[in-house]
Each structure stands twice: as structure tokens, then as C-alpha cells.
N, C-alpha and C. Protein backbone atom coordinates (compact mmCIF):
# COMPACT_ATOMS: atom_id res chain seq x y z
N UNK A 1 -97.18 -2.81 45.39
CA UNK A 1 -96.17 -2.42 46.34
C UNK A 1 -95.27 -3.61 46.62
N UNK A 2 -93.88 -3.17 46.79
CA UNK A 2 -93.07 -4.42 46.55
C UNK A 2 -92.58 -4.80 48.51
N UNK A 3 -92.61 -6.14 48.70
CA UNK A 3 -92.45 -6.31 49.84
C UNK A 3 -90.72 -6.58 50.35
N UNK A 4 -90.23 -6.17 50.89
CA UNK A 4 -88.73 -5.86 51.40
C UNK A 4 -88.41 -7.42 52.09
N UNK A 5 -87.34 -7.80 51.96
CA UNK A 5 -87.22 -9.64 52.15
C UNK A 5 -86.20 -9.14 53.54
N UNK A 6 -86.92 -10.33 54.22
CA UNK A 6 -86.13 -10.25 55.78
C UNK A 6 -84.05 -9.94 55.70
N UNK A 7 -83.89 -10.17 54.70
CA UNK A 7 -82.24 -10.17 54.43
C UNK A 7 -82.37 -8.89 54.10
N UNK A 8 -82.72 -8.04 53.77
CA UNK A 8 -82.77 -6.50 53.30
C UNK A 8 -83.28 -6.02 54.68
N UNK A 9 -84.26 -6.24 55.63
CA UNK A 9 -84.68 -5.93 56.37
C UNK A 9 -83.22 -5.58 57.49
N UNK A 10 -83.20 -7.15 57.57
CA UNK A 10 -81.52 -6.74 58.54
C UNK A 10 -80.28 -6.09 58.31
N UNK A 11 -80.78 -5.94 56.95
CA UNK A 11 -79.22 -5.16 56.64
C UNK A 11 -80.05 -3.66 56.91
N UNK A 12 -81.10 -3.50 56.75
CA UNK A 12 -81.39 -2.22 56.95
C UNK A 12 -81.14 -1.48 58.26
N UNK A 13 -81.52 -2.54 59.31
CA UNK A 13 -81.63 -2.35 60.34
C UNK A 13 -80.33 -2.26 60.95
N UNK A 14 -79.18 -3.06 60.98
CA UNK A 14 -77.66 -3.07 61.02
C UNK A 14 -77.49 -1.43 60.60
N UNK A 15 -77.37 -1.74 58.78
CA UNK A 15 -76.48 -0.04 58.99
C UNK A 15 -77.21 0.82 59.63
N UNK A 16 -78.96 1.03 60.30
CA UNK A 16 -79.69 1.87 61.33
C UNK A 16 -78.84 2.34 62.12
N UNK A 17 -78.19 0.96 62.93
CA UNK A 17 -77.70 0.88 64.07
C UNK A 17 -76.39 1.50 64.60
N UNK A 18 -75.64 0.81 63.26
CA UNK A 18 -74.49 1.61 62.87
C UNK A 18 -74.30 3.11 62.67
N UNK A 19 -75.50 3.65 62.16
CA UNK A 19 -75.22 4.91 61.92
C UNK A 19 -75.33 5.74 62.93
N UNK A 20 -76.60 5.38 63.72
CA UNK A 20 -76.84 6.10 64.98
C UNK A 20 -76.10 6.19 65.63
N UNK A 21 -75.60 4.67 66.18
CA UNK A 21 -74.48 4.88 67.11
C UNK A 21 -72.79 5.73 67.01
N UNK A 22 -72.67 5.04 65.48
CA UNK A 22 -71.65 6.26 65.05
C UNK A 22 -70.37 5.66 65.51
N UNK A 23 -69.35 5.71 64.57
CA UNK A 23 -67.96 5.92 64.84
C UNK A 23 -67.39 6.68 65.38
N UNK A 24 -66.94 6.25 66.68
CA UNK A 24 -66.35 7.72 67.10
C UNK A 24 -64.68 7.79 67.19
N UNK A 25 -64.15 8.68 67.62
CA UNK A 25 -62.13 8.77 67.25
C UNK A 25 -62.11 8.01 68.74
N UNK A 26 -61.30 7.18 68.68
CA UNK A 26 -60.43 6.71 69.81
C UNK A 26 -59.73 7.63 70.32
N UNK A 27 -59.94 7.63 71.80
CA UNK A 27 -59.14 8.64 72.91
C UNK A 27 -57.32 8.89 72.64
N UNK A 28 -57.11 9.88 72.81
CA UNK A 28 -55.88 10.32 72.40
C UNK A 28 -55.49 9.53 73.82
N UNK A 29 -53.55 9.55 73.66
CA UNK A 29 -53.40 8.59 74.39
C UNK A 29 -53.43 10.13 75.99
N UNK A 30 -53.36 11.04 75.82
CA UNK A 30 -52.98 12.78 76.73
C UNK A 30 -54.43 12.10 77.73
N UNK A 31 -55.30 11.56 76.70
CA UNK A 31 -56.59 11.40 77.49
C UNK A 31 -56.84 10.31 78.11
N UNK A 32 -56.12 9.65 78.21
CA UNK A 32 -55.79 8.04 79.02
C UNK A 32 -54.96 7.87 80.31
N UNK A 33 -53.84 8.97 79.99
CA UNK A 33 -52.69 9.08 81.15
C UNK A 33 -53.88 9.83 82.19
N UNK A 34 -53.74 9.63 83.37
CA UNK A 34 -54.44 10.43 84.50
C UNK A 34 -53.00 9.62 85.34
N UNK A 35 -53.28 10.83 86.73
CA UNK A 35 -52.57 10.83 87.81
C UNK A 35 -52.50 9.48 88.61
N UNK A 36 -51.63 8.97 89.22
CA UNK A 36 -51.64 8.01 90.06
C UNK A 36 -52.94 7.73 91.29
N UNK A 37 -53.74 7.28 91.34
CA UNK A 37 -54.60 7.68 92.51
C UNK A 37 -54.44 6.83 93.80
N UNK A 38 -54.81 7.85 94.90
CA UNK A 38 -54.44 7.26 96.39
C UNK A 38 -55.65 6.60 96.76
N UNK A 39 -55.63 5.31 96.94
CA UNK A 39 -57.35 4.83 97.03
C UNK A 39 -57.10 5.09 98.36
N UNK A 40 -56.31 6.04 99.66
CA UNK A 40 -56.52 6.23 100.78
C UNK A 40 -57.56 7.19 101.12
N UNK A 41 -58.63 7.09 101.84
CA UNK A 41 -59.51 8.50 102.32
C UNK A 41 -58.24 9.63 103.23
N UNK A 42 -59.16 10.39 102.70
CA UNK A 42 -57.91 11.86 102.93
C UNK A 42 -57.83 11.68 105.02
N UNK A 43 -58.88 11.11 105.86
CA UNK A 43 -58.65 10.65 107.15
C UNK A 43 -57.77 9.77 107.50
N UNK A 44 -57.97 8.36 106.50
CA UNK A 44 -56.82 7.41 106.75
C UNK A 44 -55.44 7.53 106.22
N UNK A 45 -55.73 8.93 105.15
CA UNK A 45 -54.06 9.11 104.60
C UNK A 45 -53.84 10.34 105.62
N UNK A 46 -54.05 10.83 106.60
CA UNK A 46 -53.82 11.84 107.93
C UNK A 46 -53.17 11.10 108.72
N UNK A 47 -53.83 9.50 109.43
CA UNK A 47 -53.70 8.63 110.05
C UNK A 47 -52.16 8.37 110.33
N UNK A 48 -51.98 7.93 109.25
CA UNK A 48 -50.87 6.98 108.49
C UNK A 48 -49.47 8.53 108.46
N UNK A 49 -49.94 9.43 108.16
CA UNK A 49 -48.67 10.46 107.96
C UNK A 49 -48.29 11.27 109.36
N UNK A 50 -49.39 10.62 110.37
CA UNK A 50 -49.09 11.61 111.64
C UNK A 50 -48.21 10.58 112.63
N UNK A 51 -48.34 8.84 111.71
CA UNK A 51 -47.22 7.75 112.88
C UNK A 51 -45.79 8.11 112.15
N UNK A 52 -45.99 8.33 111.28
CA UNK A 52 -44.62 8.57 110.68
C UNK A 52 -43.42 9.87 111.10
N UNK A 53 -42.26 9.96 111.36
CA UNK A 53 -41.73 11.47 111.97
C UNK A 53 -41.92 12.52 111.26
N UNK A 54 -41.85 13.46 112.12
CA UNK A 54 -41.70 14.94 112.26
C UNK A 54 -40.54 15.15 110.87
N UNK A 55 -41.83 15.49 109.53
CA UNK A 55 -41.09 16.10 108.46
C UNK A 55 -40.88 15.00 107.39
N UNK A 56 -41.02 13.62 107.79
CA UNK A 56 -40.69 12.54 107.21
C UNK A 56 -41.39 12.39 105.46
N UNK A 57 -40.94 12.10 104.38
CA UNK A 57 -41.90 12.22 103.38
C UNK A 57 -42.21 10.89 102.79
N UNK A 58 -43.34 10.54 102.07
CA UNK A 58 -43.56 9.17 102.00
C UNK A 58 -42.67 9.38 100.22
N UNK A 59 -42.22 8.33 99.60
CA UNK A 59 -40.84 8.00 98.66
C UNK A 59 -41.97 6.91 97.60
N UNK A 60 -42.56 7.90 96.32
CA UNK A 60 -43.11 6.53 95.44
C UNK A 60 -42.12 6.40 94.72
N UNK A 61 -42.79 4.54 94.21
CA UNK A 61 -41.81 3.84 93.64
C UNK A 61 -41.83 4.48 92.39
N UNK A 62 -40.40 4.28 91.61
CA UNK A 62 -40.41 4.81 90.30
C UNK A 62 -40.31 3.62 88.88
N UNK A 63 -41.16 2.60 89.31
CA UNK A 63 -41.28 1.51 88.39
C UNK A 63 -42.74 1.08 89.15
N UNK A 64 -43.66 1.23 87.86
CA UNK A 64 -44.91 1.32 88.00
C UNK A 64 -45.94 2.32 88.78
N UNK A 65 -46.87 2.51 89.07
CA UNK A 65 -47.32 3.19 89.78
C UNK A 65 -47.64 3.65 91.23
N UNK A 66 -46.80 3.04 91.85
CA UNK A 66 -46.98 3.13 93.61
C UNK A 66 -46.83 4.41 94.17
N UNK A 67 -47.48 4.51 94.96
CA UNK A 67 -47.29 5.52 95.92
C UNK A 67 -46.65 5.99 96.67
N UNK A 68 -45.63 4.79 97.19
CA UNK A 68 -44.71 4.51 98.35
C UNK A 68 -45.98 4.29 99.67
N UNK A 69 -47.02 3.86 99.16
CA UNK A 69 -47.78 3.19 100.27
C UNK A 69 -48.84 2.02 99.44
N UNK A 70 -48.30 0.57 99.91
CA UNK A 70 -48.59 -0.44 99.75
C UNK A 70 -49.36 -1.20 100.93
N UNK A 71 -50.72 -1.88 100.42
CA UNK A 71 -51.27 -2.56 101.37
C UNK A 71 -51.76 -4.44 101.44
N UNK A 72 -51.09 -5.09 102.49
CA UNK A 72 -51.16 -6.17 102.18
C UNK A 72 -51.19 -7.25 103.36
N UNK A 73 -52.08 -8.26 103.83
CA UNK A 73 -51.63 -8.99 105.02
C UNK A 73 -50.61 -9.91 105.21
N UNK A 74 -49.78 -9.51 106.21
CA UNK A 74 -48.17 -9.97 106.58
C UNK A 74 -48.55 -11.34 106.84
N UNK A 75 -49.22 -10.91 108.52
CA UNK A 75 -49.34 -12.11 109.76
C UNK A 75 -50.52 -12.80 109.31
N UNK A 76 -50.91 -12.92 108.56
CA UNK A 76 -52.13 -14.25 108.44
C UNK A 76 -53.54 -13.72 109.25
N UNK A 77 -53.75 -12.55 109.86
CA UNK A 77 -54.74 -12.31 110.70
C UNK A 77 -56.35 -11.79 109.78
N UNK A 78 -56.13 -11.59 108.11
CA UNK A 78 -57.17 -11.27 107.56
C UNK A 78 -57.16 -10.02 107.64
N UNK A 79 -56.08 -9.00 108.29
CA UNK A 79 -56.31 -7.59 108.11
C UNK A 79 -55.53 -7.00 107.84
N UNK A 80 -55.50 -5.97 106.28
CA UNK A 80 -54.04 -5.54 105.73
C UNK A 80 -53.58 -4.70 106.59
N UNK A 81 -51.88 -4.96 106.49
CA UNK A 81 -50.87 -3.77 107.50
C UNK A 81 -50.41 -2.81 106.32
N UNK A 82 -49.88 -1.75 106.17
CA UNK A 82 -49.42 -0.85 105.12
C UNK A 82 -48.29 -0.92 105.43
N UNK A 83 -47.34 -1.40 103.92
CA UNK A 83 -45.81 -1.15 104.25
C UNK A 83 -45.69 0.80 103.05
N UNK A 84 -44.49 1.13 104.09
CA UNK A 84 -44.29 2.55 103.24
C UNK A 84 -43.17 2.64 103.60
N UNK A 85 -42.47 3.48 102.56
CA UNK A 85 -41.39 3.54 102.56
C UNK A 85 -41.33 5.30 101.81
N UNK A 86 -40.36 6.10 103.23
CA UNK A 86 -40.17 7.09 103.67
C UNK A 86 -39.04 7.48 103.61
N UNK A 87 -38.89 9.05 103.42
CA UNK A 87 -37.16 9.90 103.56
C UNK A 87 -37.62 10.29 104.81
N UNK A 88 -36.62 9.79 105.75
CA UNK A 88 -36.51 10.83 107.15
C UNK A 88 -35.31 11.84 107.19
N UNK A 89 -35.70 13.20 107.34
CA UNK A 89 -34.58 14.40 107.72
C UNK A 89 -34.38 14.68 106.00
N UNK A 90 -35.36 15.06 105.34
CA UNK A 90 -34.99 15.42 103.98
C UNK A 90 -34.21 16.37 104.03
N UNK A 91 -34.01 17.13 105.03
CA UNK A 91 -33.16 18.60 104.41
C UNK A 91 -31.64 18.23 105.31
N UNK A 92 -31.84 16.92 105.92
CA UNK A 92 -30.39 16.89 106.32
C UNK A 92 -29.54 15.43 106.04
N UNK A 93 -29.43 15.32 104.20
CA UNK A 93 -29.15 14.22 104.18
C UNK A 93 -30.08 12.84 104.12
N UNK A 94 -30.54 12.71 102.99
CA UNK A 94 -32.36 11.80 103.17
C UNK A 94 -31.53 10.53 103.39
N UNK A 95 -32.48 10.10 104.56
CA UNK A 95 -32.09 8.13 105.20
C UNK A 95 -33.42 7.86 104.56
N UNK A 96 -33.24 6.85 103.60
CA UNK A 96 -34.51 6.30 103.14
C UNK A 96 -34.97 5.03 104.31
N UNK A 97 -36.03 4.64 104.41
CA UNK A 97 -36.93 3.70 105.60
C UNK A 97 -37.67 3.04 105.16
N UNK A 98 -38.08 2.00 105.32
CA UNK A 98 -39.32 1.22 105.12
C UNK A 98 -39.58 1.05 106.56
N UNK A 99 -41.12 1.48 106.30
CA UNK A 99 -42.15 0.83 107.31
C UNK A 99 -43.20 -0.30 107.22
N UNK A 100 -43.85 -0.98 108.41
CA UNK A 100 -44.89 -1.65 108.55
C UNK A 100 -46.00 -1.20 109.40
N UNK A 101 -46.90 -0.87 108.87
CA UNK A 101 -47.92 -0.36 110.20
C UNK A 101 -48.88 -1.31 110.22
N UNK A 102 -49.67 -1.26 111.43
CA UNK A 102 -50.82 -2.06 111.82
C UNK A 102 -51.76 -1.50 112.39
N UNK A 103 -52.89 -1.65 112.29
CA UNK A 103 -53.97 -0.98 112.73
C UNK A 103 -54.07 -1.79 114.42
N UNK A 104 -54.55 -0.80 115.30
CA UNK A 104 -54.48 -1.38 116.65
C UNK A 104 -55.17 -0.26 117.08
N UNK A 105 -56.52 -0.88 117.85
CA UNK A 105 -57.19 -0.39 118.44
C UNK A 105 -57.59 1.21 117.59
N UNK A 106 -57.90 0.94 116.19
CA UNK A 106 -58.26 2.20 115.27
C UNK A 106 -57.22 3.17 115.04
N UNK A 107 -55.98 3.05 115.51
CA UNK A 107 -55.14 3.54 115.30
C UNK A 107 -54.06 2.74 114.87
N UNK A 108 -53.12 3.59 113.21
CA UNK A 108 -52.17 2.88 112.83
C UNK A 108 -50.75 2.94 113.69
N UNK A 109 -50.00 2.11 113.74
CA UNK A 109 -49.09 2.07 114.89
C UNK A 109 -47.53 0.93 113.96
N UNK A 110 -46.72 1.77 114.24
CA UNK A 110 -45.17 0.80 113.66
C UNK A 110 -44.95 -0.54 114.08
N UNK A 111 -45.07 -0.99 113.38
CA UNK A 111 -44.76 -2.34 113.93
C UNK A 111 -43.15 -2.77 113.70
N UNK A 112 -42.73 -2.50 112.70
CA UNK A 112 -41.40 -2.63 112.00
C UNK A 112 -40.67 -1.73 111.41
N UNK A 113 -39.65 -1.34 111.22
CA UNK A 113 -38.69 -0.74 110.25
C UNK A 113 -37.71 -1.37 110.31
N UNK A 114 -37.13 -0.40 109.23
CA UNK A 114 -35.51 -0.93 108.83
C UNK A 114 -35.10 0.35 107.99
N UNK A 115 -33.71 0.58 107.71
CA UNK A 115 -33.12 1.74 106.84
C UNK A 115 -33.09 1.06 105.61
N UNK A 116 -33.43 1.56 104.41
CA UNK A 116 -33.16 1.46 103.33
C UNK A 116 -31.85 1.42 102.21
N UNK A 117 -31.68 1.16 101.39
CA UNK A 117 -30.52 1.11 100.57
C UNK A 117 -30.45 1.87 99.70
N UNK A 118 -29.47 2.58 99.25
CA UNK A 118 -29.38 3.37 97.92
C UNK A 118 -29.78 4.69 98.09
N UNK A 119 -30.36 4.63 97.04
CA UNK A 119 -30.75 6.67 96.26
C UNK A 119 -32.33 6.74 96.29
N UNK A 120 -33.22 5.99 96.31
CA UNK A 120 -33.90 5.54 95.66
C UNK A 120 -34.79 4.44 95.50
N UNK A 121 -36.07 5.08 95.26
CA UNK A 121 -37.41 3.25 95.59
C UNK A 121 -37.55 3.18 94.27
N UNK A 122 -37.27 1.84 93.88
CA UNK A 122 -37.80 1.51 92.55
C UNK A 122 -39.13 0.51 92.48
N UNK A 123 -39.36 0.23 93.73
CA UNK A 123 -40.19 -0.84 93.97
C UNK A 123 -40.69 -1.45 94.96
N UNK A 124 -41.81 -1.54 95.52
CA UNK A 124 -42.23 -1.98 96.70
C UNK A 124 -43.68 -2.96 96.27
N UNK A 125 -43.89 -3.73 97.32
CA UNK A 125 -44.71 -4.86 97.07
C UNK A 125 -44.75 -5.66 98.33
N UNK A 126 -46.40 -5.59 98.28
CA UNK A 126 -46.56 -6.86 99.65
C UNK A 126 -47.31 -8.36 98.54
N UNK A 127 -46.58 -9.12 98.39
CA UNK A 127 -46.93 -10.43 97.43
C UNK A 127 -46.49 -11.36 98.09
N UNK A 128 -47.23 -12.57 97.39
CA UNK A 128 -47.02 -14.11 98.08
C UNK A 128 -45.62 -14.39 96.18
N UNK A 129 -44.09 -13.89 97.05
CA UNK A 129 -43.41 -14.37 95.82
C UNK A 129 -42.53 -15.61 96.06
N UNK A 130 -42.68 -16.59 97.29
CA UNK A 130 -42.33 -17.65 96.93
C UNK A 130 -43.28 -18.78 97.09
N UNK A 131 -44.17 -18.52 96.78
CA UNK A 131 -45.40 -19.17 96.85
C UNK A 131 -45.34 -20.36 97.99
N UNK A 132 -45.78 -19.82 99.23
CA UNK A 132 -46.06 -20.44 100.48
C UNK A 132 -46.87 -20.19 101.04
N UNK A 133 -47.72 -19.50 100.54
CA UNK A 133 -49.26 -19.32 101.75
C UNK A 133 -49.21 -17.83 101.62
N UNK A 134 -48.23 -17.54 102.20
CA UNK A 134 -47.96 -16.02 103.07
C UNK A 134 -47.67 -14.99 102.20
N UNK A 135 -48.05 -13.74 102.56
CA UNK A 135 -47.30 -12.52 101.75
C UNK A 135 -45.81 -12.14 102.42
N UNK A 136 -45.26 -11.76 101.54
CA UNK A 136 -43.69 -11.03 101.70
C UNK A 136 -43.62 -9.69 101.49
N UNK A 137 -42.64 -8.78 101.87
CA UNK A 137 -42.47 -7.56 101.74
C UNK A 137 -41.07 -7.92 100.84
N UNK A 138 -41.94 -6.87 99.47
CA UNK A 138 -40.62 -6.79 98.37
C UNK A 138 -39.94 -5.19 97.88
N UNK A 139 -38.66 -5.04 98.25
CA UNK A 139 -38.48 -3.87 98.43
C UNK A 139 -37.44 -3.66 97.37
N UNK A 140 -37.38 -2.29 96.35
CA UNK A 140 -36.37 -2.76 95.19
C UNK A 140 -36.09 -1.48 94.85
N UNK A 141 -34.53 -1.24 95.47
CA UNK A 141 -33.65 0.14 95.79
C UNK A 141 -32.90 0.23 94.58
N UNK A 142 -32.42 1.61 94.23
CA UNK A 142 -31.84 1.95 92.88
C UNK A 142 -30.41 2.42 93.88
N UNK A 143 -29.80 2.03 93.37
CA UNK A 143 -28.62 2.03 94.10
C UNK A 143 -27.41 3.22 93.12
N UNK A 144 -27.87 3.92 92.26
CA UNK A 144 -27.32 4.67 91.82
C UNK A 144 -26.21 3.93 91.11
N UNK A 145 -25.17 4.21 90.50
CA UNK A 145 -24.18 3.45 89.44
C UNK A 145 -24.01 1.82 90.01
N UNK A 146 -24.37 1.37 90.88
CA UNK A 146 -23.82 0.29 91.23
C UNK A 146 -25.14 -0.62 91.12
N UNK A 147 -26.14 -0.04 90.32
CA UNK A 147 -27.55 -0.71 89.69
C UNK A 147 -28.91 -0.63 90.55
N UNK A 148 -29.47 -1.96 90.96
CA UNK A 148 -30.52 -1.98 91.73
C UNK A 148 -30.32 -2.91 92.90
N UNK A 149 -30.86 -3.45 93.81
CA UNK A 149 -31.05 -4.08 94.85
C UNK A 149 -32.29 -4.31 94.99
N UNK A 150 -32.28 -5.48 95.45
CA UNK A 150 -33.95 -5.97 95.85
C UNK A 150 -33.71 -6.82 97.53
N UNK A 151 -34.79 -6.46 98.25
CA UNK A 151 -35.00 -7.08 99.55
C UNK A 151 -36.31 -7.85 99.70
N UNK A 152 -36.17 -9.07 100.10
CA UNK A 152 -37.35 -9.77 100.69
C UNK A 152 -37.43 -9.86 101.93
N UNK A 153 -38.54 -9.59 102.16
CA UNK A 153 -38.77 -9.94 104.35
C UNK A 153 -39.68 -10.55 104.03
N UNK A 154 -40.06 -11.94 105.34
CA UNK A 154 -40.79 -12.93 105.53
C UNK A 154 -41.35 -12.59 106.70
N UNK A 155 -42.88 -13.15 107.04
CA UNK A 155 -43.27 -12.65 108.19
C UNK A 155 -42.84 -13.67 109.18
N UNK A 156 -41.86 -13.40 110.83
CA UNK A 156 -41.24 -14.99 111.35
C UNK A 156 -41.58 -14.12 113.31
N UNK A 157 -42.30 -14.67 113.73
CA UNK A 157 -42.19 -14.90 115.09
C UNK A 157 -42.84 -13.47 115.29
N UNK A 158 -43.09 -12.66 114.68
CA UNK A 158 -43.85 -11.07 114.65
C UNK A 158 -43.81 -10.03 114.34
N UNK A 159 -42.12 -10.84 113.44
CA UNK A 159 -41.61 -9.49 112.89
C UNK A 159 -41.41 -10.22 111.44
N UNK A 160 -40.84 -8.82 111.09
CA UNK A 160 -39.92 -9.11 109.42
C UNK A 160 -38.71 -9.57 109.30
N UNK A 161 -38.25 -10.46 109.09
CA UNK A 161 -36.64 -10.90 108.47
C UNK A 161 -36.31 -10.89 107.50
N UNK A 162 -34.92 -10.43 107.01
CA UNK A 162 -34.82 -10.43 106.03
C UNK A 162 -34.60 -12.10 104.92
N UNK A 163 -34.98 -11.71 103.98
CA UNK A 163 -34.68 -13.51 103.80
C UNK A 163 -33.32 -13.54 102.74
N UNK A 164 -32.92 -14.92 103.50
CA UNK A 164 -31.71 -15.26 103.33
C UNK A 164 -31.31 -15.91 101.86
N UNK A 165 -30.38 -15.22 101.10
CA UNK A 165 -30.50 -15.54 99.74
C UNK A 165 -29.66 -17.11 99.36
């Protein structure tokens, strides 16, 4: 009886391995795309839509995947505020909005707004983009033929300012 040499052994054992496990087809790409997901619990996304007005709709961005609800700490306190950005009076003429909320006393509460620019959110972001410690609110409006717009606010004295270009 002839004895099988450890180099035959492993190759035996390899294509074993190989075979069992098997080639399988790589995922079509239909099977990769899935929906945007709200990592909000359906309570804290109640929360958040009942500070906002009567009818108001939350506006995702249309460059990358946002929601039109972004979460990030402004004031340095260790606890994220949600900026969102909203159509108020959709059926009479949409005023686009950005908000800031803060959690206070378990309830989210406005801390800030401002009216928006343009047609359109192309972009929102709470990031540290001039690299100083702090996060910024980055806001980036499609302004219809006259292109895009981008806004930075800095966090200054308790509020948002806009920053000065």
C-alpha cells in the first residue's frame, strides 16, 4: 500500500476545502442597494417631529445619503444636538429651515433656526471642517440655475453664526 506524501495530503485537503465551501456568484448590485436607514427609534423620531410645526416636513439631502436629520455635538457638552432641515407650509409655497435641537430635560427643544436658501438640500453635516476642536453646521443648498450654495455656522456664545467668508 502506497503511502500519500504530506504535499499531496495538503493539496488534498485545500481542494476539500475549496469544494465544500464552494464558489458562490457575487451579489447582484439590485441586492446591495437597500433603503436609506433612520438609526432613529420610531419614539425618538415622534420626539423630534412633534418640536417641529404643524405640517412641517423633514427635506433629505440629495448628495449622499441623509435624511435631513443629522446628529452631532455643537457646544462641547458631550451630548449630540440634531440639526434638520425642514419645508414649513408645504402647500403654501415651501420656506426651507434648518434646525438645531437639544435634548433638555428628556425632551427635544429648538435651540436655533434660520431660513434656508434655494430649491433645495443638497447637503447637511455636523463636522469639525476647519479643524479647531469644535463641530460646525454644514449646510449645502441647490439654488436652482444659479448652482449651489454652501453655509457654515460656528458654535459662538450659544448660538450659531454664520461664518464669515
Amino acid at each position: 500500500m502506497r503511502t500519500i506524501s504530506k504535499l499531496a495530503r495538503a493539496g488534498l485537503l485545500v481542494s476539500a476545502l475549496l469544494y465544500l465551501n464552494g464558489c458562490r456568484m457575487p451579489a447582484t448590485p439590485d441586492d446591495l442597494i437597500n433603503p436609506p436607514e433612520i438609526s432613529l427609534s420610531i419614539n425618538k423620531w415622534d420626539d423630534i417631529q412633534n418640536v417641529l410645526p404643524v405640517g412641517a416636513q423633514i427635506v433629505p439631502q440629495t448628495i449622499g445619503q441623509g435624511n435631513g436629520i443629522t446628529f452631532g455635538d455643537l457646544d462641547g457638552d458631550g451630548i449630540d444636538e440634531a440639526l434638520i432641515v425642514y419645508k414649513e407650509n408645504p402647500l403654501h409655497g415651501q420656506m426651507l429651515k434648518a434646525a438645531v435641537l437639544k435634548q433638555k430635560s428628556a425632551q427635544w427643544q429648538i435651540v436655533w433656526d434660520a431660513k434656508g436658501f434655494g430649491y433645495g438640500l443638497d447637503y447637511s453635516e455636523i463636522a469639525d471642517v476647519n479643524r479647531d476642536g469644535m463641530q460646525e453646521v454644514v449646510l449645502g443648498w441647490s439654488l436652482g440655475k444659479a448652482g449651489t450654495g454652501m453655509d457654515v455656522y460656528v458654535w459662538r456664545n450659544g448660538t450659531l453664526v454664520l461664518e464669515s467668508k
